[in-house]
PDB file of N, CA and C in Angstrom:
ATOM      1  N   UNK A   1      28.985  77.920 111.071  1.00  0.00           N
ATOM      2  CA  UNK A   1      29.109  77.690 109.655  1.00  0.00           C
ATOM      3  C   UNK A   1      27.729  77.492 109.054  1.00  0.00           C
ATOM      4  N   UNK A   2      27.378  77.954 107.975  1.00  0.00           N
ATOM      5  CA  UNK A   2      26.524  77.790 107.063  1.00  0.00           C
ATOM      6  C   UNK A   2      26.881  76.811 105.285  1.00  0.00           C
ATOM      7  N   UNK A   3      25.938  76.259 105.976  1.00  0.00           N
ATOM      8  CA  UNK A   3      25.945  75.358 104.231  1.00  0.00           C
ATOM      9  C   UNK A   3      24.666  75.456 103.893  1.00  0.00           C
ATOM     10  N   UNK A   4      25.460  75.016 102.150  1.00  0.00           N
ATOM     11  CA  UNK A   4      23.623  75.199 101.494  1.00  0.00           C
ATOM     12  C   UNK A   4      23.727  73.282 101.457  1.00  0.00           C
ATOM     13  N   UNK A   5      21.916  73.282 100.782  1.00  0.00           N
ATOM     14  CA  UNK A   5      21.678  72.045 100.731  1.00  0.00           C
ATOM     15  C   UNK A   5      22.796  70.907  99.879  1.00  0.00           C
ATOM     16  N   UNK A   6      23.314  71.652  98.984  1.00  0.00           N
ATOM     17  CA  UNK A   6      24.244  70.728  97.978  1.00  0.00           C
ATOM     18  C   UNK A   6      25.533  70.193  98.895  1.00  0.00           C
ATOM     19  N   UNK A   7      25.559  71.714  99.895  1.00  0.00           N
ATOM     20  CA  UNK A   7      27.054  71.315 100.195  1.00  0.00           C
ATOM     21  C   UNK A   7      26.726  70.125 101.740  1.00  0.00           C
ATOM     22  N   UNK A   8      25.670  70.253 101.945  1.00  0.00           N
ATOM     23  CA  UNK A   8      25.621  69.508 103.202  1.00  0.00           C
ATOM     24  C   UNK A   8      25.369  68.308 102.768  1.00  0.00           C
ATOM     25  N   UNK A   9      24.757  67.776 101.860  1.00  0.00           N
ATOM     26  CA  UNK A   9      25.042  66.290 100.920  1.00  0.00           C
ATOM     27  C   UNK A   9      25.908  66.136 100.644  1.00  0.00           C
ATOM     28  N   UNK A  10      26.745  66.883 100.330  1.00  0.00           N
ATOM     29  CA  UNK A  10      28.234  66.485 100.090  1.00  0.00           C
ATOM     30  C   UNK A  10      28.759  65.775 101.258  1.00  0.00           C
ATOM     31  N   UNK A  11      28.918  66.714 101.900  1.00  0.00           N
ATOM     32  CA  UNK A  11      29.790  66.876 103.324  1.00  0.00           C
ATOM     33  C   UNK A  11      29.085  65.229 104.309  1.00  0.00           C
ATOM     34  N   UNK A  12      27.672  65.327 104.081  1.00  0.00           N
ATOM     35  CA  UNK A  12      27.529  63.726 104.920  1.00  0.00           C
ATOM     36  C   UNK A  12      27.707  62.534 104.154  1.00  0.00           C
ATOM     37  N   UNK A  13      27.962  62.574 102.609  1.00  0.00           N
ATOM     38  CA  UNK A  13      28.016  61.573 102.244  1.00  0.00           C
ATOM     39  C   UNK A  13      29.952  61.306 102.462  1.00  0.00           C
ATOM     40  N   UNK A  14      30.634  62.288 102.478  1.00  0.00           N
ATOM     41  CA  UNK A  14      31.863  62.073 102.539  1.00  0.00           C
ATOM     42  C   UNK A  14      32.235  61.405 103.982  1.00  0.00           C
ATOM     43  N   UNK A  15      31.573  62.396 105.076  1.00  0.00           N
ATOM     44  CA  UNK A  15      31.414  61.614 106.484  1.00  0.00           C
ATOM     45  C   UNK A  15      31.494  60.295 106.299  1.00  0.00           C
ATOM     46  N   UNK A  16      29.981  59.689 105.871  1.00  0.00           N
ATOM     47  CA  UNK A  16      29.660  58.204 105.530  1.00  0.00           C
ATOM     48  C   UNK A  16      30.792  57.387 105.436  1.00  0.00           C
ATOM     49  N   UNK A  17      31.090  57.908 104.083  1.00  0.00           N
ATOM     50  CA  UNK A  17      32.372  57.075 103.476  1.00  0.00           C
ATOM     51  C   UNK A  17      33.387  56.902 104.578  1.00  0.00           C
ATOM     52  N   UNK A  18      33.912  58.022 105.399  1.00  0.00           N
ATOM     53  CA  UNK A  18      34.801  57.574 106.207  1.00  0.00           C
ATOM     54  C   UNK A  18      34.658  57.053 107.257  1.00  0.00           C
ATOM     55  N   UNK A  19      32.911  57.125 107.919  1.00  0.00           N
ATOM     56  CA  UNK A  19      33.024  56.494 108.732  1.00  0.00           C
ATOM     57  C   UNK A  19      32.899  54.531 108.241  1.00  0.00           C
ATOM     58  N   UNK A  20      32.325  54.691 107.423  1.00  0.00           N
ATOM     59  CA  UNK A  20      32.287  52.978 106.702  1.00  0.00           C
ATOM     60  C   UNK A  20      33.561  52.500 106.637  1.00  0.00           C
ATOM     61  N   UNK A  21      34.866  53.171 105.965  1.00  0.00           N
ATOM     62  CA  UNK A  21      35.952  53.050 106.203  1.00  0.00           C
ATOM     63  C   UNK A  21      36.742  52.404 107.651  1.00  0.00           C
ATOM     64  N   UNK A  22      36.663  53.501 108.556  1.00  0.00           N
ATOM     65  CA  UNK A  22      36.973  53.209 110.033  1.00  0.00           C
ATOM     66  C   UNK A  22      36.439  52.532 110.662  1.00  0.00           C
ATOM     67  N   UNK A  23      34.986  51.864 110.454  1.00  0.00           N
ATOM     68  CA  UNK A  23      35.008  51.460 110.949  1.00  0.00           C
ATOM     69  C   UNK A  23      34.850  49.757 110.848  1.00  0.00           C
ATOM     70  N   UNK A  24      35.077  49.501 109.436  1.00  0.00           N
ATOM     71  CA  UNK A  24      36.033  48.275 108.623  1.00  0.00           C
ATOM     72  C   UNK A  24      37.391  48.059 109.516  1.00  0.00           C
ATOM     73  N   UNK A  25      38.144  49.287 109.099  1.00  0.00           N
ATOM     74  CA  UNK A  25      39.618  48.992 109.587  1.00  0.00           C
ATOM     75  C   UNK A  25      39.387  49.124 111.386  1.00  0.00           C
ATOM     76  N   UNK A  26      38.642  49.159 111.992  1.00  0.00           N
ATOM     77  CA  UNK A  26      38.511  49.250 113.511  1.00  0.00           C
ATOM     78  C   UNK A  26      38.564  47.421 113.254  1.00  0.00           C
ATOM     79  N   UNK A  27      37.434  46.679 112.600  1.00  0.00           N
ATOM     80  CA  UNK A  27      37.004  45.194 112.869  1.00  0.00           C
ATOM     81  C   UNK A  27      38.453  44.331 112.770  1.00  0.00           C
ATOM     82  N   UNK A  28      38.620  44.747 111.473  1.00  0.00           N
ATOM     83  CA  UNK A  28      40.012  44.482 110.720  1.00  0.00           C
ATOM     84  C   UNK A  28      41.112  44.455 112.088  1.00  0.00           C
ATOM     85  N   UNK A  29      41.618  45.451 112.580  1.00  0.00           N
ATOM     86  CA  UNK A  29      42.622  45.240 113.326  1.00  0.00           C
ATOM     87  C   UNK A  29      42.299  44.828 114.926  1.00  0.00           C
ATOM     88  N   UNK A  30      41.067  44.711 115.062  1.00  0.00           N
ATOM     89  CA  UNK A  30      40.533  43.755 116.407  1.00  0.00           C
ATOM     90  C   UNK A  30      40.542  42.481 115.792  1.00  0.00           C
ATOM     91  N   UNK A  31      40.523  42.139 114.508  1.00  0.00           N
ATOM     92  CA  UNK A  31      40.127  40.597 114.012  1.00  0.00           C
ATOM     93  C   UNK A  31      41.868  40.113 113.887  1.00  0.00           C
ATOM     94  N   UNK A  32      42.787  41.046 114.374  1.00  0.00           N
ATOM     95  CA  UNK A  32      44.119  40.329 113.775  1.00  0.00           C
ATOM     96  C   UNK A  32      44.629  40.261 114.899  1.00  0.00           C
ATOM     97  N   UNK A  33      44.539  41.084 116.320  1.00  0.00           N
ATOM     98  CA  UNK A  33      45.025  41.484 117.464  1.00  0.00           C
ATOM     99  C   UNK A  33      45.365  40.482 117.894  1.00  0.00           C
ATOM    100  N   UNK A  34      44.920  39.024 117.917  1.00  0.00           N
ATOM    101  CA  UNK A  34      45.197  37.498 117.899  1.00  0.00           C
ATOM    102  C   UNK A  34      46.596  37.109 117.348  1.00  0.00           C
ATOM    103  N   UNK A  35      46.761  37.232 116.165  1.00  0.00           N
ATOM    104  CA  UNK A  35      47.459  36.834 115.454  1.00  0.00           C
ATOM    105  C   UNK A  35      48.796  37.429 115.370  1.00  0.00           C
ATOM    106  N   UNK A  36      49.027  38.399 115.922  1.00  0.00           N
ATOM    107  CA  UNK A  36      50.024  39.668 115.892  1.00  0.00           C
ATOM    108  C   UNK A  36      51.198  38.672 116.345  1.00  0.00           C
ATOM    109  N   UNK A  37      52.399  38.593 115.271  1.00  0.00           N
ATOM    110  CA  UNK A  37      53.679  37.837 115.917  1.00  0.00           C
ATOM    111  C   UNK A  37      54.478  38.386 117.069  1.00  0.00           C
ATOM    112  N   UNK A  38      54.023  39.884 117.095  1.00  0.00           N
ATOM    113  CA  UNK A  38      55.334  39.981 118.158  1.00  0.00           C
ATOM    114  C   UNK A  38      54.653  41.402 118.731  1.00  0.00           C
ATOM    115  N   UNK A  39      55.699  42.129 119.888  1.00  0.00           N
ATOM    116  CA  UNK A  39      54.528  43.439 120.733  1.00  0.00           C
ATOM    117  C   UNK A  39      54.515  44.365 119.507  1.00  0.00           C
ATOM    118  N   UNK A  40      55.534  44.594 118.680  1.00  0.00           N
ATOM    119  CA  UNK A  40      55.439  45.904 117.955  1.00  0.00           C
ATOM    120  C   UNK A  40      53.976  45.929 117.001  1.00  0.00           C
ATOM    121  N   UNK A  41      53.358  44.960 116.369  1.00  0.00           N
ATOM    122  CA  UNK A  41      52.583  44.245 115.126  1.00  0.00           C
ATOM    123  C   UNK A  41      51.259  45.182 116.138  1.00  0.00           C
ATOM    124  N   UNK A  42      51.183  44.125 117.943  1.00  0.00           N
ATOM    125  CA  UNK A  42      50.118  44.338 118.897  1.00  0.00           C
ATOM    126  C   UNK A  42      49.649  45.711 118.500  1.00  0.00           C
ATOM    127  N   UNK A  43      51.306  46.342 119.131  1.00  0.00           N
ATOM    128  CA  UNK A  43      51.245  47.892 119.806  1.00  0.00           C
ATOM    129  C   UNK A  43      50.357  48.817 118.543  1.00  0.00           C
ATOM    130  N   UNK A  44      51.200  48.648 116.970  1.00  0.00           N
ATOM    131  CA  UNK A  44      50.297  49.304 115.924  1.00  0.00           C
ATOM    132  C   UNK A  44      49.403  49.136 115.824  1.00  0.00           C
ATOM    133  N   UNK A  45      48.611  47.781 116.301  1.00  0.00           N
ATOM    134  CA  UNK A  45      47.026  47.615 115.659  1.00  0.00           C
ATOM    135  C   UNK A  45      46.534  48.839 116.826  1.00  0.00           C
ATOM    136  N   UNK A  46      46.401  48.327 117.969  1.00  0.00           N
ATOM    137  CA  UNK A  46      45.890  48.827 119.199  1.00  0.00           C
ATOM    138  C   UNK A  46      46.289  50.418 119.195  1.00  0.00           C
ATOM    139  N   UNK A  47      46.995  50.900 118.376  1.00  0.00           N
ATOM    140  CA  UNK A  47      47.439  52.878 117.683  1.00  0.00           C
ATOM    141  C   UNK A  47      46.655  52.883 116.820  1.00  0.00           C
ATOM    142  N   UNK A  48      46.181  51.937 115.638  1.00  0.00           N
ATOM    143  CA  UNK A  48      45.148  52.177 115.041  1.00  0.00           C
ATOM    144  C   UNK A  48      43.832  52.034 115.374  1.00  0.00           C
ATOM    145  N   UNK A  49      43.673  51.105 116.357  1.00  0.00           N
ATOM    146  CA  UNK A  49      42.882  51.084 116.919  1.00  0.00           C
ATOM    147  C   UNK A  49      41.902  52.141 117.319  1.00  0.00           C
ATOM    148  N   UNK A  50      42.907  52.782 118.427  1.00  0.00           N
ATOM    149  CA  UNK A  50      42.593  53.930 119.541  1.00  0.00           C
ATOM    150  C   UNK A  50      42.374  54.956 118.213  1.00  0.00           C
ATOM    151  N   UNK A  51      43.490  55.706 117.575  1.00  0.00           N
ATOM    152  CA  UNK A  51      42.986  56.975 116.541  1.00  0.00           C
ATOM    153  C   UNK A  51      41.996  56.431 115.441  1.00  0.00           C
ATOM    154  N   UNK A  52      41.705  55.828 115.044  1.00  0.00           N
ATOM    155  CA  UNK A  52      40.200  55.215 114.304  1.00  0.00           C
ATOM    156  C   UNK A  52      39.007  55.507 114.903  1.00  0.00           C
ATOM    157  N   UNK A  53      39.205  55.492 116.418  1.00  0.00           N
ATOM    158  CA  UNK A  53      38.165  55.105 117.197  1.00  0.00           C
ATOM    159  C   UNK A  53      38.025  56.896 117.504  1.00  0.00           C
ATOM    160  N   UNK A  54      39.127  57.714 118.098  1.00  0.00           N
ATOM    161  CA  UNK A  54      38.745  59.161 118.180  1.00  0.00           C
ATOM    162  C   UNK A  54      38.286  59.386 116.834  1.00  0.00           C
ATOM    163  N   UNK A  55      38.950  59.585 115.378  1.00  0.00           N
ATOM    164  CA  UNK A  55      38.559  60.007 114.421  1.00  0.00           C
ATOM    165  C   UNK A  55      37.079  59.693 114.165  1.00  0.00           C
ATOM    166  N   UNK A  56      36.689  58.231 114.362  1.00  0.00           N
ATOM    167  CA  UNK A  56      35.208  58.109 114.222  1.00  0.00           C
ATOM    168  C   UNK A  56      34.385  59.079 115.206  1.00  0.00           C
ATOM    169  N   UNK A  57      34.439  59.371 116.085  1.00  0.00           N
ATOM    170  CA  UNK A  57      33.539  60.062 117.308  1.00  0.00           C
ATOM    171  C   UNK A  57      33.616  61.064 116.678  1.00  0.00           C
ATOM    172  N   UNK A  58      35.121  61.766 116.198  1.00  0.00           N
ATOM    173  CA  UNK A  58      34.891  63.417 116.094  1.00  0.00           C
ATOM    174  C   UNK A  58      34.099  63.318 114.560  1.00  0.00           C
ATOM    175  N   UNK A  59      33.948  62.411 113.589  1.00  0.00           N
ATOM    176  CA  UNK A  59      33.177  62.912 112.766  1.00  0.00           C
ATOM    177  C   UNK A  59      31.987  62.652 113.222  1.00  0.00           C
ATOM    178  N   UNK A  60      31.621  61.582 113.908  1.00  0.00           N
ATOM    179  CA  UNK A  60      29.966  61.583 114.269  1.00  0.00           C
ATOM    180  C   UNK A  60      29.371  63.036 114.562  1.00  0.00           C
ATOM    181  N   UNK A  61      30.554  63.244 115.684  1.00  0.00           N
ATOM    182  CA  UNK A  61      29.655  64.656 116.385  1.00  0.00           C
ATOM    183  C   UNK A  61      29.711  65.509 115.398  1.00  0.00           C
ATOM    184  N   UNK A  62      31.009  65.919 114.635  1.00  0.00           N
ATOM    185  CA  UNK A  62      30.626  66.992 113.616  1.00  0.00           C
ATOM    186  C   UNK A  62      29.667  66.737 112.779  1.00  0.00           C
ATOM    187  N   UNK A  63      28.851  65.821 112.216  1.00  0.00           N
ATOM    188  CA  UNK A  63      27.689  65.435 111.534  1.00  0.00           C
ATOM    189  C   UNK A  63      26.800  65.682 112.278  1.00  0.00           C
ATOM    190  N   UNK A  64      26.893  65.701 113.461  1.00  0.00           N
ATOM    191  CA  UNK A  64      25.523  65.545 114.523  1.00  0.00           C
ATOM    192  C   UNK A  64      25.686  67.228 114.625  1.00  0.00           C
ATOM    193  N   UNK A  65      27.008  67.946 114.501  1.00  0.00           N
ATOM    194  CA  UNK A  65      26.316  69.729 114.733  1.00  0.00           C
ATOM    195  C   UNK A  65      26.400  69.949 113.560  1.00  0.00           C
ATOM    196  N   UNK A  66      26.604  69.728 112.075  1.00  0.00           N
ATOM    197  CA  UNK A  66      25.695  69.984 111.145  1.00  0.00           C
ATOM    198  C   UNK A  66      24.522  70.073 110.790  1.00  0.00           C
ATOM    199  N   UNK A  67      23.892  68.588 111.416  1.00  0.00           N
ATOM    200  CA  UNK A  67      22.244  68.360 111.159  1.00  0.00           C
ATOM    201  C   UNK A  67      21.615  69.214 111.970  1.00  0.00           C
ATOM    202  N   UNK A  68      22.311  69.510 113.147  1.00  0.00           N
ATOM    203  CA  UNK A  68      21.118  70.046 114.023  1.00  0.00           C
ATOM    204  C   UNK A  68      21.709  71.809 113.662  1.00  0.00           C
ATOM    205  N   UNK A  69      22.487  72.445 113.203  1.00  0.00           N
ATOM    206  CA  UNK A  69      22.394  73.357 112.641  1.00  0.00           C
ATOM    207  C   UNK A  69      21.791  73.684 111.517  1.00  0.00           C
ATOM    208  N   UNK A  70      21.433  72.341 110.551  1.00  0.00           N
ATOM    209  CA  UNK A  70      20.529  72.269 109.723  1.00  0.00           C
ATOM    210  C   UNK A  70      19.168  72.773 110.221  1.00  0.00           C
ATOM    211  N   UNK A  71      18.627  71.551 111.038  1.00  0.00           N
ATOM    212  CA  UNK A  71      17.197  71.961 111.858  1.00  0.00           C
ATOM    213  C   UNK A  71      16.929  72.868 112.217  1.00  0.00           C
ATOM    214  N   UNK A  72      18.127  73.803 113.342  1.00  0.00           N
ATOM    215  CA  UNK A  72      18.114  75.192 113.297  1.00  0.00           C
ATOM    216  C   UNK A  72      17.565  76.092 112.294  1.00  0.00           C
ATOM    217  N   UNK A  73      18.115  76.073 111.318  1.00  0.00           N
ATOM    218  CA  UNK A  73      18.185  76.729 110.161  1.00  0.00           C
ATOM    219  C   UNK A  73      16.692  76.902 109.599  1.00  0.00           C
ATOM    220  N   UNK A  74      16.400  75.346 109.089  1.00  0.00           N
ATOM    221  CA  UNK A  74      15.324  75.204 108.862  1.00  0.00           C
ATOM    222  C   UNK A  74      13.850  75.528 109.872  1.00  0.00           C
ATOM    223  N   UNK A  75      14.184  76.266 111.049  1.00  0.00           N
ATOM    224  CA  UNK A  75      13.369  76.082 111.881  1.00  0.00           C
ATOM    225  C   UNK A  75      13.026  77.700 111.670  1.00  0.00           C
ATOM    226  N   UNK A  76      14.205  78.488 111.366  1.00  0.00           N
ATOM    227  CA  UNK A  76      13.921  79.713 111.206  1.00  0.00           C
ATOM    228  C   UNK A  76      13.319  80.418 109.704  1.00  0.00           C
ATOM    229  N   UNK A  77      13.375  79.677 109.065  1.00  0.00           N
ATOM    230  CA  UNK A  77      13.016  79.801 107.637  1.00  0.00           C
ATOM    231  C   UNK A  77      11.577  79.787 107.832  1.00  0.00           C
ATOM    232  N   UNK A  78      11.046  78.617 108.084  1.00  0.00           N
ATOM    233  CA  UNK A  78       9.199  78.477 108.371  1.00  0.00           C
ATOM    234  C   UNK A  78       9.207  78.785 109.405  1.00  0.00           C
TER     235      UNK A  78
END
């Protein structure tokens, strides 16, 4: 994939946002995992938990092969 400069500011600031998001609600449902009245309350945090925790990785890395397709890019230009 190719992006131009506008769209790749876009695209990491939206990253950002979600990873700031996830990884709020990651603290959030480790900070309640205590408190959980009963297994079902447990079992959901620890489901949000776990898919918070893939969703965060897969956007890291897709940010991480943007930039460095960036660098690429930019490497062939100059």
């Amino acid at each position: 994939m190719k992006f131009n400069n506008n769209q790749i500011k876009i695209i990491e600031n939206l990253i950002n946002d979600r990873v700031f998001y996830l990884r709020e609600n990651i603290g959030y449902c480790q900070n309640y995992l205590p408190d959980c009245r009963n297994n079902h309350e447990l079992e959901e945090n620890k489901k949000a938990i776990t898919t918070s925790t893939k969703e965060l990785n897969s956007l890291i890395e897709f940010k991480s092969y943007i930039l460095s397709n960036q660098e690429l890019t930019l490497k062939w230009i100059f």
